[in-house]
C-alpha atoms as a PDB file:
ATOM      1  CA  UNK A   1      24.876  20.503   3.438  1.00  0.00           C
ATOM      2  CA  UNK A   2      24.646  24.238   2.579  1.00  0.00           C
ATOM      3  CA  UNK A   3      24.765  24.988  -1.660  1.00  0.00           C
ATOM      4  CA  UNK A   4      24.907  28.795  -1.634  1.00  0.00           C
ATOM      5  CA  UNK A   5      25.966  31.050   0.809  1.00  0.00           C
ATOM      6  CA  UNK A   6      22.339  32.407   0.930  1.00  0.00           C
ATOM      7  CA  UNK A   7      20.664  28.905   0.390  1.00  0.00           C
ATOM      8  CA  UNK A   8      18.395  26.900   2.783  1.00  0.00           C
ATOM      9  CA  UNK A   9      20.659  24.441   5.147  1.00  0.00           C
ATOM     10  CA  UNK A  10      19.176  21.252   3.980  1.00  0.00           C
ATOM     11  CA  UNK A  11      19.965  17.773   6.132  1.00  0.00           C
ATOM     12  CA  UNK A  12      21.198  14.404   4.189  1.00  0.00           C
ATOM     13  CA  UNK A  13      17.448  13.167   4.514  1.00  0.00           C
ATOM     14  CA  UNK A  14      15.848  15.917   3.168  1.00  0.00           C
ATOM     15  CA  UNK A  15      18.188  15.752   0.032  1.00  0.00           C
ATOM     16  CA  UNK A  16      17.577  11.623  -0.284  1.00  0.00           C
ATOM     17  CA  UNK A  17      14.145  11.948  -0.001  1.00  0.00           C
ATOM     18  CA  UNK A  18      13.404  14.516  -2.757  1.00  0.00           C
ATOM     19  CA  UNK A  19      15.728  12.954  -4.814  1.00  0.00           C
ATOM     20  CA  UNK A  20      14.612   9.294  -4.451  1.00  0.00           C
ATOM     21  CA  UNK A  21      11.130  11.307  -5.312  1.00  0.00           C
ATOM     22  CA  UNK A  22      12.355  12.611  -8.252  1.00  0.00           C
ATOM     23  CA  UNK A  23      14.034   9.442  -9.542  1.00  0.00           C
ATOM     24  CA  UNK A  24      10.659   7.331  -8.708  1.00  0.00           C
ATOM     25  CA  UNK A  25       9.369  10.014 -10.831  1.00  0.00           C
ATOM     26  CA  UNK A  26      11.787   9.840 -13.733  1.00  0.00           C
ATOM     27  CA  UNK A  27      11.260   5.911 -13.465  1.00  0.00           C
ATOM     28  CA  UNK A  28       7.638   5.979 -13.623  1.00  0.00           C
ATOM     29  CA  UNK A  29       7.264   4.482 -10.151  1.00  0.00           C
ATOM     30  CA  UNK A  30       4.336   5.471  -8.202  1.00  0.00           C
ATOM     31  CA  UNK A  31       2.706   4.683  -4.674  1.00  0.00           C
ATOM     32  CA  UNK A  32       0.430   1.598  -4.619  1.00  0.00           C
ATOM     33  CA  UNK A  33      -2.717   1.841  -2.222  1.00  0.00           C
ATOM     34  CA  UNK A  34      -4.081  -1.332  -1.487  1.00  0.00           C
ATOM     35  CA  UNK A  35      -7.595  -1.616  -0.066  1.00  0.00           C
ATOM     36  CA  UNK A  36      -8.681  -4.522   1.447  1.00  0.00           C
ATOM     37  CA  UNK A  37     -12.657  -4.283   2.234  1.00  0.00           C
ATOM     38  CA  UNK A  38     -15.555  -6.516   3.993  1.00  0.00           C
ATOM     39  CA  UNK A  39     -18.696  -6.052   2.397  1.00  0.00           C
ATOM     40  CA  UNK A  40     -21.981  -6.403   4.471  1.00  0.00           C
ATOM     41  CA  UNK A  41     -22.493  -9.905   2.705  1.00  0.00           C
ATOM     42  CA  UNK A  42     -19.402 -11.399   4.658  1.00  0.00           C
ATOM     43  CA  UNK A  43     -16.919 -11.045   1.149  1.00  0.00           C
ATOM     44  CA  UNK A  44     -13.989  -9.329   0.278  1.00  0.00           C
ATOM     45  CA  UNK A  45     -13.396  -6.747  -2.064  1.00  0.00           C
ATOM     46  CA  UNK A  46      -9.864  -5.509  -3.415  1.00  0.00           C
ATOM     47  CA  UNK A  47      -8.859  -2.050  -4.590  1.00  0.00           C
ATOM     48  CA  UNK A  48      -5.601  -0.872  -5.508  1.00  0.00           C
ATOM     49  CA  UNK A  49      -5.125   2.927  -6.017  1.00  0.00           C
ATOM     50  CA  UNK A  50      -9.039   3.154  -6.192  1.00  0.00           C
ATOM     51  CA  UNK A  51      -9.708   0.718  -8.750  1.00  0.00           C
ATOM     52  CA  UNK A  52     -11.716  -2.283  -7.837  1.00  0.00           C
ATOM     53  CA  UNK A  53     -10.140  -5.722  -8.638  1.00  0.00           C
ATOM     54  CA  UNK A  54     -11.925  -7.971  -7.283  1.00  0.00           C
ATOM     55  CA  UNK A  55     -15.356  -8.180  -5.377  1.00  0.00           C
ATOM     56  CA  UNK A  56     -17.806 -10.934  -3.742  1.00  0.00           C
ATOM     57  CA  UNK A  57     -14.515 -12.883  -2.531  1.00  0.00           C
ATOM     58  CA  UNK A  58     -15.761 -15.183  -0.334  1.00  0.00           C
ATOM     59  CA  UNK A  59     -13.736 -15.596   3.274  1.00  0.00           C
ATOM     60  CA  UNK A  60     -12.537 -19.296   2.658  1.00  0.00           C
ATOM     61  CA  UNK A  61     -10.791 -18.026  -0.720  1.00  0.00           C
ATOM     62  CA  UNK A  62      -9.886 -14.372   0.257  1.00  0.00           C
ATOM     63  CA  UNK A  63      -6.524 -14.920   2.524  1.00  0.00           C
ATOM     64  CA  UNK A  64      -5.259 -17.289   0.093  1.00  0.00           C
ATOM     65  CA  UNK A  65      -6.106 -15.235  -2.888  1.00  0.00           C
ATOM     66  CA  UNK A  66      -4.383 -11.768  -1.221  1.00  0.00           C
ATOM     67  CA  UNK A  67      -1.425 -13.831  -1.131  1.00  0.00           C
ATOM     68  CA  UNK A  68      -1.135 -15.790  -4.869  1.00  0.00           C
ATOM     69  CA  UNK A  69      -2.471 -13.083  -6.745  1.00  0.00           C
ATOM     70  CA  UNK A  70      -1.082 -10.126  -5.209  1.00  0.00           C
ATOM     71  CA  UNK A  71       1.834 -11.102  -2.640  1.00  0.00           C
ATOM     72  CA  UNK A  72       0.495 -10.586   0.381  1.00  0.00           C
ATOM     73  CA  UNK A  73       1.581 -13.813   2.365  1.00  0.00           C
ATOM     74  CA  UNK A  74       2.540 -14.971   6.029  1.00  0.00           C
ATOM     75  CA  UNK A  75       2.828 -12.458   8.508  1.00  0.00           C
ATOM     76  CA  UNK A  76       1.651  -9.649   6.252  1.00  0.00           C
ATOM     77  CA  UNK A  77      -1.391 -11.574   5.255  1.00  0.00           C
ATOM     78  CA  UNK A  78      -2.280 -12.120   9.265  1.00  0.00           C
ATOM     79  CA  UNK A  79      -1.881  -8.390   9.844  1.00  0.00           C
ATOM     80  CA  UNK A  80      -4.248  -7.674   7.176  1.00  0.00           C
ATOM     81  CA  UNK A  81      -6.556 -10.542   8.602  1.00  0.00           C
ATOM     82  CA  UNK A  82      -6.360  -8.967  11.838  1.00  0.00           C
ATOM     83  CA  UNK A  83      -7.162  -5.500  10.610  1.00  0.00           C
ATOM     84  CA  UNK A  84     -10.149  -6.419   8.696  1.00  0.00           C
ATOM     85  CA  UNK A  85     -11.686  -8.359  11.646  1.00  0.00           C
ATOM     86  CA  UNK A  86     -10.872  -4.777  13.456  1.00  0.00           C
ATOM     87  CA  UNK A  87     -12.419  -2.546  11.274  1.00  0.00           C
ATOM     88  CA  UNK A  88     -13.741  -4.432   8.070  1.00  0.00           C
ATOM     89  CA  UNK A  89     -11.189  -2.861   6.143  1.00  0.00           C
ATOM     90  CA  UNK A  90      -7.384  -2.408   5.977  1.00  0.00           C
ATOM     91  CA  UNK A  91      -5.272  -0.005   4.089  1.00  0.00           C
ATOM     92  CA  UNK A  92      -1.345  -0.685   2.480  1.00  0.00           C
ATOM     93  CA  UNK A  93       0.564   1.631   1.027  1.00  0.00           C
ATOM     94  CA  UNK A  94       3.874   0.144  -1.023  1.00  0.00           C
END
């Protein structure tokens, strides 16, 4: 796609993606960063775009709770699981 005779050459993506940003924008969408964190006590805190939610979660309530409260079920919820026992944390961005 070419504008001006002068402009940039721009592909199809590069247009959708700077205009799905700008309508995320207009909409008031923004990214969601989920953190998902083992403290040294052996519980679970929760983060989302840096601001805690919930701490001290104990292991026998934390995969149920990631999924009721905030959606993170089945498969999803294993791949977090899997991550954590990884690395002690696991990142999602949505």
């Amino acid at each position: 796609m070419v504008f001006a005779k002068n402009a940039e050459k721009t592909t199809d993506e590069d247009w959708y993606n700077s205009s799905s940003n700008r309508v995320c924008k207009a909409m008031g969408f923004r990214e969601l960063i989920w953190e998902f964190i083992r403290n040294e006590d052996g519980t679970f805190a929760v983060f989302r775009n840096g601001q805690l939610l919930r701490q001290s979660i104990p292991e026998k309530w934390f995969y149920r709770q990631i999924c009721v409260e905030y959606g993170f079920c089945g498969t999803e919820c294993e791949d977090i699981r899997i991550e954590i026992s990884k690395s002690g944390k696991c990142t999602r961005v949505l």
